[in-house]
Protein backbone atom coordinates (compact mmCIF):
# COMPACT_ATOMS: atom_id res chain seq x y z
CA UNK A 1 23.15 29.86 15.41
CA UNK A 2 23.06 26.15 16.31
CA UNK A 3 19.38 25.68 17.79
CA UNK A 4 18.50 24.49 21.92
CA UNK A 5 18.97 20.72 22.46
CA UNK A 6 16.14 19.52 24.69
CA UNK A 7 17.09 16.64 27.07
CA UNK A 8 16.12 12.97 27.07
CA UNK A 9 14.24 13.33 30.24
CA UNK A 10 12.43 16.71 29.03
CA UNK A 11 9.30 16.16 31.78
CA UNK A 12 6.79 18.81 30.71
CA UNK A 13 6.63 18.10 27.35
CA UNK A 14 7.13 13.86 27.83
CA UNK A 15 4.15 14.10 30.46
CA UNK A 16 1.58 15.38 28.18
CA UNK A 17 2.43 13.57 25.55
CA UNK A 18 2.28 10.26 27.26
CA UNK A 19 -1.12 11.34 28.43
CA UNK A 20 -2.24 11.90 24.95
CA UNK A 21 -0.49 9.07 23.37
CA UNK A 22 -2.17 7.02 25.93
CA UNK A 23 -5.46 7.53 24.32
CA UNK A 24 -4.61 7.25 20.94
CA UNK A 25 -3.05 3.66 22.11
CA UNK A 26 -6.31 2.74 23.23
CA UNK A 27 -7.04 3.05 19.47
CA UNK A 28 -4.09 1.00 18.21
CA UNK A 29 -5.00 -1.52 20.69
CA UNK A 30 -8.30 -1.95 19.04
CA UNK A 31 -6.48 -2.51 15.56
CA UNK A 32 -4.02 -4.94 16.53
CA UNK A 33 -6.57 -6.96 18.81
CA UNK A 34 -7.52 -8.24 15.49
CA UNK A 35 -3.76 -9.77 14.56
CA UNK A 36 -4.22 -11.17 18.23
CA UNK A 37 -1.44 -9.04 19.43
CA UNK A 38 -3.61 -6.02 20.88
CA UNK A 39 -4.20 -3.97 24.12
CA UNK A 40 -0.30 -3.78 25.73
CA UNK A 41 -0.05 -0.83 26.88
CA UNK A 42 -0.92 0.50 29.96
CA UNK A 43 1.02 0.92 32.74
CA UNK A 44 4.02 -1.51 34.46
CA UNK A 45 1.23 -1.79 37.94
CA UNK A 46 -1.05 -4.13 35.45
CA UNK A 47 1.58 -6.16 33.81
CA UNK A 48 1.16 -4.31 30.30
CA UNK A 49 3.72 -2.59 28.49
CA UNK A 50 4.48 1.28 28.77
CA UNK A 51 5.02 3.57 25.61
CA UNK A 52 8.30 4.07 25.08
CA UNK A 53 10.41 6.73 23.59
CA UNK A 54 12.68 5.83 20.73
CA UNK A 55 15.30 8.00 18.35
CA UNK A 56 14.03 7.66 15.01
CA UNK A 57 17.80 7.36 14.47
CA UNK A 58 17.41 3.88 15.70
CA UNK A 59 14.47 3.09 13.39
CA UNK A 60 14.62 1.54 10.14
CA UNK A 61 11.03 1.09 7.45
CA UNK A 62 9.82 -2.31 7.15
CA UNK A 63 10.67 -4.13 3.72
CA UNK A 64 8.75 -2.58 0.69
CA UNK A 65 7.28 -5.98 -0.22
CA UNK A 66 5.29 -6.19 3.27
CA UNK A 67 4.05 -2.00 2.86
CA UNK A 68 2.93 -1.91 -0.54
CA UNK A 69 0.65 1.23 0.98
CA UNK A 70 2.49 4.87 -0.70
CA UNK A 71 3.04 7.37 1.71
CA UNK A 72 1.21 9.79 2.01
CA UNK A 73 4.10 12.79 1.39
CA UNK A 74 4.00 10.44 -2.26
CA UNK A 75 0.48 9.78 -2.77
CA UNK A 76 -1.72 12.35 -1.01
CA UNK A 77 0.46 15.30 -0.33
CA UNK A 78 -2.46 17.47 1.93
CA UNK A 79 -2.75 15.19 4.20
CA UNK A 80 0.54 14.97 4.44
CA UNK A 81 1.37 18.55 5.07
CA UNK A 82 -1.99 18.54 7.50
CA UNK A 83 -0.29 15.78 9.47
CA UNK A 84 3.13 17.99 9.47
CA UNK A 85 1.70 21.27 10.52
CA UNK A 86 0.07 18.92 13.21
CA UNK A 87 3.23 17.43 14.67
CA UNK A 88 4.63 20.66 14.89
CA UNK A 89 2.44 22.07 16.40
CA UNK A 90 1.95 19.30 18.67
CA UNK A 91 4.22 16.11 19.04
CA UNK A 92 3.89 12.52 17.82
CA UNK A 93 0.51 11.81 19.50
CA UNK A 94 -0.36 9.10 17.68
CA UNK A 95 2.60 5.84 18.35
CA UNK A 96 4.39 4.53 16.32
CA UNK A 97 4.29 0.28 16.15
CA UNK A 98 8.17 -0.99 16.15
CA UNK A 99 9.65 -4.47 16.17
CA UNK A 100 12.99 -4.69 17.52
CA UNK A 101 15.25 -6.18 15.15
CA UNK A 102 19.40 -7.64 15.64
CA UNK A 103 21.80 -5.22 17.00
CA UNK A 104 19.28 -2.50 18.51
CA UNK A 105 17.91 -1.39 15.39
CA UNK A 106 13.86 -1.21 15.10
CA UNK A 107 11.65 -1.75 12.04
CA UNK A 108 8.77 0.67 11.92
CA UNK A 109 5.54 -1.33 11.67
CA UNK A 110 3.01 1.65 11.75
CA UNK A 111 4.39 5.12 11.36
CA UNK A 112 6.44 5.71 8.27
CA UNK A 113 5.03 9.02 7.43
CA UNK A 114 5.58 10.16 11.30
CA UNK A 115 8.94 8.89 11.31
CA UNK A 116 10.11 10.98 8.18
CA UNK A 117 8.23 13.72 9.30
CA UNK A 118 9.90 14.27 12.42
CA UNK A 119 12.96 13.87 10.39
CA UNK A 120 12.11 16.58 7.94
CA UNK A 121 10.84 18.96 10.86
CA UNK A 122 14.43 18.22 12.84
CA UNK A 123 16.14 19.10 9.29
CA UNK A 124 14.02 22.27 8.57
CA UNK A 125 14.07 24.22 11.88
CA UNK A 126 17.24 22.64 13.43
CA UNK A 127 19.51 25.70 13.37
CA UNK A 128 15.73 27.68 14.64
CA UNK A 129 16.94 29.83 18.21
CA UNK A 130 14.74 27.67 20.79
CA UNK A 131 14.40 24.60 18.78
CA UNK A 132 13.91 21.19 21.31
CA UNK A 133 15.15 18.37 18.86
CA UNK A 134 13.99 15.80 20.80
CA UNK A 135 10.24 16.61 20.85
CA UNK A 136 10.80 15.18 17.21
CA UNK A 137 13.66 12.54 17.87
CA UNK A 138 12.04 10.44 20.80
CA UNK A 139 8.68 9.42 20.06
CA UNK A 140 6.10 7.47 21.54
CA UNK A 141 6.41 3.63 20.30
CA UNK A 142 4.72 0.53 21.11
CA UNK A 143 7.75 -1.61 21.12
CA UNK A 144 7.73 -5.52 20.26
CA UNK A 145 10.70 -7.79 21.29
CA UNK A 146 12.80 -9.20 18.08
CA UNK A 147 10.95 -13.00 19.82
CA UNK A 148 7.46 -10.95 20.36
CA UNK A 149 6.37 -11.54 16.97
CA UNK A 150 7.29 -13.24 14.16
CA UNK A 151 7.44 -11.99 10.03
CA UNK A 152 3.83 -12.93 9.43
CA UNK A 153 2.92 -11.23 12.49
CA UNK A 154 4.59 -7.88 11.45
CA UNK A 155 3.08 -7.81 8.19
CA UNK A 156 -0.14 -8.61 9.33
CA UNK A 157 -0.17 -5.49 12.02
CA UNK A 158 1.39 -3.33 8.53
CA UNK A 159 -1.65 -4.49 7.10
CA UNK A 160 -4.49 -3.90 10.05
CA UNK A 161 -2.81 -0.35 10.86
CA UNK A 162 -3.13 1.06 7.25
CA UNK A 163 -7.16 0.30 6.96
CA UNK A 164 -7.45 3.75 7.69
CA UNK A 165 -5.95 5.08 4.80
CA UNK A 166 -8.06 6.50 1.66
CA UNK A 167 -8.43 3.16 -0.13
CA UNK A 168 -9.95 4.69 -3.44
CA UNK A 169 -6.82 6.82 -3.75
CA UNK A 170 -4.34 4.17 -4.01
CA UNK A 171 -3.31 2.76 -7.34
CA UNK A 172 -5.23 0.14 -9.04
CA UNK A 173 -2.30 -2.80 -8.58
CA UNK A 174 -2.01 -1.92 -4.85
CA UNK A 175 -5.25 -2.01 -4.58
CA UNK A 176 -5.62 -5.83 -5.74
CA UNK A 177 -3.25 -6.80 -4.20
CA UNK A 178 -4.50 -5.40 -0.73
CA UNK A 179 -8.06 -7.15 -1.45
CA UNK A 180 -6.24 -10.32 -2.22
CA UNK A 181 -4.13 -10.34 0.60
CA UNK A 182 -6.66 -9.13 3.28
CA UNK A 183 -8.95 -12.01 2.26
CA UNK A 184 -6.06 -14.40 3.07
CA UNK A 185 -5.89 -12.92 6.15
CA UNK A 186 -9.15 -13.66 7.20
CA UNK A 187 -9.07 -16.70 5.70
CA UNK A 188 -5.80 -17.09 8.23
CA UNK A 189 -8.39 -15.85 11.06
CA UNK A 190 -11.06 -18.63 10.65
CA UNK A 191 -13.44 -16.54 8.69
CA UNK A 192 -16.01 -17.82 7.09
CA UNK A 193 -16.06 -16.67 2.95
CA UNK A 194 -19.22 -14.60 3.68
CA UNK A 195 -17.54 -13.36 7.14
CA UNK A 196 -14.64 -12.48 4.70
CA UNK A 197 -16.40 -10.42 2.47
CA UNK A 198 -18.42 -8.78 4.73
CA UNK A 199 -15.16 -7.94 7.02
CA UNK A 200 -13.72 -6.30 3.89
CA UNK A 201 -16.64 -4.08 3.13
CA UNK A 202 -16.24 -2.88 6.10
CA UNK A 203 -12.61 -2.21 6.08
CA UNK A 204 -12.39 -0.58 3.26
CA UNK A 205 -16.29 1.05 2.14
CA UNK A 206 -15.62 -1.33 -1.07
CA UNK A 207 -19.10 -2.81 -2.83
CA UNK A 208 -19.58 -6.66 -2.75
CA UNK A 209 -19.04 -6.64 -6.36
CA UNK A 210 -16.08 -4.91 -6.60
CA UNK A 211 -14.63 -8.10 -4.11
CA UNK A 212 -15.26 -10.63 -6.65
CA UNK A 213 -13.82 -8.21 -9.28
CA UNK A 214 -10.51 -8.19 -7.44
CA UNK A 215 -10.89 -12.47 -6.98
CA UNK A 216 -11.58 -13.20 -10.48
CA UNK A 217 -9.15 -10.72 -11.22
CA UNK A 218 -6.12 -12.12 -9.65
CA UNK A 219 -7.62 -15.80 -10.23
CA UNK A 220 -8.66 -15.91 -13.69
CA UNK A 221 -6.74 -13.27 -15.46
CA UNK A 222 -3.23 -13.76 -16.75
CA UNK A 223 -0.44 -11.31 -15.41
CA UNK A 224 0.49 -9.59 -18.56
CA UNK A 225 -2.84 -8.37 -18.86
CA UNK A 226 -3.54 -7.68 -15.57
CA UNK A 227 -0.54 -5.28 -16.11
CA UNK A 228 -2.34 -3.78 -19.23
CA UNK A 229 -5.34 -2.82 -16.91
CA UNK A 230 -2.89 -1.56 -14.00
CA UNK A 231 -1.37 0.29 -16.70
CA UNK A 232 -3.91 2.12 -17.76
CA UNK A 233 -4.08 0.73 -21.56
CA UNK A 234 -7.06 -0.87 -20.72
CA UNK A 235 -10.28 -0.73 -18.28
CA UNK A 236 -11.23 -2.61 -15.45
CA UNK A 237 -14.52 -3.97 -17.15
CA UNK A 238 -12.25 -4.86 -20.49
CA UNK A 239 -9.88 -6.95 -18.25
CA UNK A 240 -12.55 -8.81 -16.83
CA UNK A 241 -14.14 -9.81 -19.56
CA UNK A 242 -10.96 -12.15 -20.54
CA UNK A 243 -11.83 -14.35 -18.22
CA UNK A 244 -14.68 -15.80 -20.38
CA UNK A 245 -11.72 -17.46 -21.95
CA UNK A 246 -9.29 -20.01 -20.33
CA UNK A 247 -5.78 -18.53 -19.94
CA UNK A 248 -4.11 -20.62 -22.66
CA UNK A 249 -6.41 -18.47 -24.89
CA UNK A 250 -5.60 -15.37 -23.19
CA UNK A 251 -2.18 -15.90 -23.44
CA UNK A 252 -2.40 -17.09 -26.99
CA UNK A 253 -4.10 -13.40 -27.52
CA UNK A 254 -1.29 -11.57 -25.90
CA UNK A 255 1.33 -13.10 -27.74
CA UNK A 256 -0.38 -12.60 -31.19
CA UNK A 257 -2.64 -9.21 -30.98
CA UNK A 258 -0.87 -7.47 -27.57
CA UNK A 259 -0.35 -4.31 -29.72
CA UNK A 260 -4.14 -4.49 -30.92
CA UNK A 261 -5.64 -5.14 -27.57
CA UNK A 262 -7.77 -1.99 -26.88
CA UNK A 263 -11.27 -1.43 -25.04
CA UNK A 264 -13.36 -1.67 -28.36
CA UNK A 265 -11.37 -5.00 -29.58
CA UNK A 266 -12.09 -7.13 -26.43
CA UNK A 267 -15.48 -5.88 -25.37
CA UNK A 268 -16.29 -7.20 -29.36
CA UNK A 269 -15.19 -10.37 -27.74
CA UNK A 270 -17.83 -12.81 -27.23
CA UNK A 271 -18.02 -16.38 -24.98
CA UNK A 272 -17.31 -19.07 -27.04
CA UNK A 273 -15.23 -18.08 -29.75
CA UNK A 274 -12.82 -20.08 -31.79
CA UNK A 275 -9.32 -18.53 -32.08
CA UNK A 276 -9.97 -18.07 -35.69
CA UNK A 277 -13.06 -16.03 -34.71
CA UNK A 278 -11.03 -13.43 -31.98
CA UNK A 279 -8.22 -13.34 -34.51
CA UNK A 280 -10.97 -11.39 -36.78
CA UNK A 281 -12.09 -9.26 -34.17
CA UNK A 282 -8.41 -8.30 -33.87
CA UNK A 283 -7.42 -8.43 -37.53
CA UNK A 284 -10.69 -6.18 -38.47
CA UNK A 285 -9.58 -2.82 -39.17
CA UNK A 286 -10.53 0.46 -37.85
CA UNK A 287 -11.65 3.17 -40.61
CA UNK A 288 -8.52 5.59 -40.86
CA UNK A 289 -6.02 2.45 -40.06
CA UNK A 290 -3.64 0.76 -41.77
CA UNK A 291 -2.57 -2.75 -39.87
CA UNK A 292 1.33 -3.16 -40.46
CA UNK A 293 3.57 -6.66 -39.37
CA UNK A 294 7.03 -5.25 -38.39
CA UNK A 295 9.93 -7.16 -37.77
CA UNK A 296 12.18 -5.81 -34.38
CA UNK A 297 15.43 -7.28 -32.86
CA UNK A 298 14.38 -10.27 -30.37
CA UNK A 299 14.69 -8.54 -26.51
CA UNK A 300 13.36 -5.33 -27.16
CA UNK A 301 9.72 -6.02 -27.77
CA UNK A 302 8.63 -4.13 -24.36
CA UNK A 303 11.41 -0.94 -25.78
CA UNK A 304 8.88 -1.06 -28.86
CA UNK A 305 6.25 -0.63 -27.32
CA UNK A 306 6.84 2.16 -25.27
CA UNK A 307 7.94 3.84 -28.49
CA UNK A 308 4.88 3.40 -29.84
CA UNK A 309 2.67 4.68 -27.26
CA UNK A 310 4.98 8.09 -27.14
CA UNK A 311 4.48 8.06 -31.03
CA UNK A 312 0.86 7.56 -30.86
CA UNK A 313 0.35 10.09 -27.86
CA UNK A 314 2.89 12.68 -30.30
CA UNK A 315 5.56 12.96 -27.77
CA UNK A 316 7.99 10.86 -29.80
């Protein structure tokens, strides 16, 4: 049996929500104050904008490029189930940050996991005797006009509403990237370097050291091996320590030793040495090895490779 419809203008339950969402906007407000685009909602008496209730039909997720953040139903899948047993049990609380977009659509600024949550509750119990749909299909949004903003704007409030987020769970590439982009940000903001740092280490409970890791990561470290330590193949302090080279060296490495580069190999590494001095380090080999020069068909280097980790792990 099809489930109950509820109606657009279902007063009970839209009443106590907007009383609740109303003081979890007080929150948002204090999050996008820093974007300079904070503290709209209210009520129509005081000029500021109301919460508004949108289909989640009519909402769209922002491009992946500007929410590198997982979700959580991806990346931490308690809290996501904690967050759905929540919105059962109670509503959308919490709004959702929208930018209306061309032809009515709206791109969801904060509130991807509630969106698809509300889907997947709607899709679950929607044949459920009793079941009102729209407690889960209109939710409370803070709504910006498609002129309101503009793209750095959005991805800035993408940005300032995931801070909350369990920073130490994410992977290591998001991670640097987040660092490097957030200091930008500042930067954007007029912050002075130490008011940068310090802004950071607040945001995020991250070490002052583990800052100028991520800089001298993304400055002074070539992308291939950056991918190495995002990878996994290598650790962070073994990455770091190629920057006591200049990246025509590094690169010169990669090309020559990539399949050699391990954490014992670089951390033998010291400042200062020639190119016929690493090429030893790398050369050297380990009791119980054999080195071997292979020749492979040109475009399939990266195939290789992955073929030999699976052979060296024994899955191959």
């Amino acid at each position: 049996m099809a489930g109950k419809k509820g109606t657009a203008d279902n007063t009970d339950f839209l009443n106590r929500l907007t009383k609740n969402s109303k003081g979890a906007a007080k929150s948002v407000s204090q999050t996008l104050d820093k974007v300079g685009m904070g503290a709209v909602w209210d009520d129509e008496d005081n000029g500021k904008k109301k919460i508004e209730y949108i289909d989640i039909s009519k909402m769209e997720g922002a491009p992946a490029e500007w929410n590198r953040y997982p979700l959580l139903r991806d990346s931490q899948p308690d809290r996501y189930l904690e967050l759905k047993l929540s919105i059962y049990e109670r509503g959308v609380e919490d709004p959702l940050v929208l930018w209306r977009r061309p032809g009515g659509s709206y791109m969801v600024l904060a509130g991807h996991n509630r969106r698809d949550i509300c889907a997947e509750i709607i899709k679950d119990c929607c044949e459920e005797d009793g079941f009102d749909e729209d407690k889960f299909r209109l939710v409370p949004c803070i709504v910006y006009q498609e002129d309101e903003i503009d793209e750095r704007k959005a991805r800035e409030i993408i940005d300032d509403t995931n801070l909350y987020r369990d920073f130490s769970k994410l992977p290591e590439m998001v991670k640097q990237q987040i660092v490097v982009d957030r200091l930008e940000t500042y930067k954007k903001r007029r912050y002075t370097k130490g008011e940068r740092i310090d802004q950071l280490m607040k945001d995020f409970g991250l070490k002052k050291s583990a800052i100028y890791d991520a800089l001298a990561l993304n400055e002074n470290v070539i992308e291939p091996l950056q991918k190495m330590f995002f990878d996994g193949t290598i650790k962070k302090k073994t990455v770091l320590r190629f920057t006591l080279f200049p990246k025509d060296t590094q690169q010169w490495i990669f090309d020559e030793f990539g399949e050699q580069i391990s954490d014992a190999k670089v951390n033998a590494l010291k400042k200062n040495m020639t190119r016929d001095e690493i090429a030893q380090v790398f050369q050297t080999e380990r009791e119980g090895t054999k080195r071997l020069t292979l020749e492979i068909p040109a475009g399939r280097e990266e195939e290789f490779r992955e073929l030999y980790k699976k052979w060296l792990a024994g899955e191959a």
